[in-house]
Protein backbone atom coordinates (compact mmCIF):
# COMPACT_ATOMS: atom_id res chain seq x y z
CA UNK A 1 0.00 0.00 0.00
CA UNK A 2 1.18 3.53 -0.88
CA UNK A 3 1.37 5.33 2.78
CA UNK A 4 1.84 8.56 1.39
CA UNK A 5 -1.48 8.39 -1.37
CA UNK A 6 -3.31 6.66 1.68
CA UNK A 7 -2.35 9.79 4.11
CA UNK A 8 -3.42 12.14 1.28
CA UNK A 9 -6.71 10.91 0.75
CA UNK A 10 -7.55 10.75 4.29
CA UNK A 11 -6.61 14.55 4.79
CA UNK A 12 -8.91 15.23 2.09
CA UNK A 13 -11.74 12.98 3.63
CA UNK A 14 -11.01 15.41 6.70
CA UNK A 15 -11.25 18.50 4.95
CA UNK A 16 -14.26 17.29 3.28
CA UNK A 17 -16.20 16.41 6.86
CA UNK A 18 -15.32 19.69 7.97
CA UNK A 19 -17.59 21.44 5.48
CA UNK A 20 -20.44 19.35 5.57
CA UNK A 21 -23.36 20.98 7.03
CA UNK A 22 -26.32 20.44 9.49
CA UNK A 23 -27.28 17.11 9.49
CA UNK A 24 -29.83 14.97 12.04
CA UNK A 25 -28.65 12.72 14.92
CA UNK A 26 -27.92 9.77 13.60
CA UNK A 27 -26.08 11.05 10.50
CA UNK A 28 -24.40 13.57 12.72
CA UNK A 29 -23.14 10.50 15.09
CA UNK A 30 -22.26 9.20 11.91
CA UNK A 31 -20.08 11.72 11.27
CA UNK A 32 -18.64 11.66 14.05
CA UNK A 33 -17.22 8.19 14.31
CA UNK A 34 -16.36 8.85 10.69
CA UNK A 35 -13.83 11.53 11.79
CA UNK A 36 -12.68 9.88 14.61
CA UNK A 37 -12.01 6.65 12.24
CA UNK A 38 -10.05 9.23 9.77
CA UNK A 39 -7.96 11.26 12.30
CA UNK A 40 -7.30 7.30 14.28
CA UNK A 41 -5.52 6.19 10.58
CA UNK A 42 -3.81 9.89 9.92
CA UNK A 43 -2.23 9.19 13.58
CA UNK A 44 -1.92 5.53 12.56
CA UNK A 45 -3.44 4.37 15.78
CA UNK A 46 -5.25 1.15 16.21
CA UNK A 47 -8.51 0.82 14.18
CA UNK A 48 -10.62 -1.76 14.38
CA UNK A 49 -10.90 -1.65 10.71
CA UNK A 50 -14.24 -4.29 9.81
CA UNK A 51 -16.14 -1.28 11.76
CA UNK A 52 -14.19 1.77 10.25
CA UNK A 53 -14.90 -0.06 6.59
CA UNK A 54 -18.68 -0.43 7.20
CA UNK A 55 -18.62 2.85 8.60
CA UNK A 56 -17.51 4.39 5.23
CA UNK A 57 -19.70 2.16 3.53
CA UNK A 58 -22.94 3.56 5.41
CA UNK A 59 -21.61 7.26 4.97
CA UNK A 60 -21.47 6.67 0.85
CA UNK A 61 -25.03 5.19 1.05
CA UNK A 62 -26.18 7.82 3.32
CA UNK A 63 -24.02 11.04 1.80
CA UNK A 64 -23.62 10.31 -1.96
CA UNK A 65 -26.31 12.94 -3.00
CA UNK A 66 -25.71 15.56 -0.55
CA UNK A 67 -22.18 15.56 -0.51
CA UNK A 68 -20.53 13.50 -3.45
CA UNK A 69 -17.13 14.76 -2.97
CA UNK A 70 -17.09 13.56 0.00
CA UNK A 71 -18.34 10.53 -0.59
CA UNK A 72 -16.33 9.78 -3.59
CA UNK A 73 -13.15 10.19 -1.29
CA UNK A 74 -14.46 7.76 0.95
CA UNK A 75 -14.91 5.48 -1.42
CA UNK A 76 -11.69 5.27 -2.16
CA UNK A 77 -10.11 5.28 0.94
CA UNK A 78 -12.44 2.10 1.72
CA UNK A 79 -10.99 0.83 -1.91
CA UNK A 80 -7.14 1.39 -0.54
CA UNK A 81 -7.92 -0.11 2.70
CA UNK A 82 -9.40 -3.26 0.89
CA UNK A 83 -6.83 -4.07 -1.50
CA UNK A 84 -4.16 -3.52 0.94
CA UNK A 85 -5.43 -6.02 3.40
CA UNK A 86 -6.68 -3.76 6.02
């Protein structure tokens, strides 16, 4: 796995969560987790990574119209973290 393309995408993934909006509660919690799963694998702390990967899974279900940059970085960061093993 490429560290340096996987550390790139996830700083854009953050950027990205920082502008999205208002949502409601349980995308909100969503969210959340989302950015604590991001900023956990930019500090390359431990991730428990079958929940991190269905995490990003439900946020491109749940985001894709609203927010499709977003969601298209995700995407691929669940991609990079699947081929590698993770």
């Amino acid at each position: 796995m490429n560290d340096k393309k996987l550390e790139t995408l996830l700083e854009q993934v953050h950027a990205e969560l920082q502008k999205v909006g208002k949502v409601d509660g349980d995308n909100l919690k969503l969210l959340q987790e989302l950015q604590q799963d991001v900023q956990g694998l930019i500090d390359k702390a431990e991730v428990e990574t079958p929940p991190v990967l269905a995490r990003m899974q439900k946020a491109v279900e749940r985001f894709e119209m609203d927010h499709p940059a977003l969601t298209a970085l995700i995407s691929e960061v669940s991609t990079v973290l699947s081929n590698a093993g993770i």
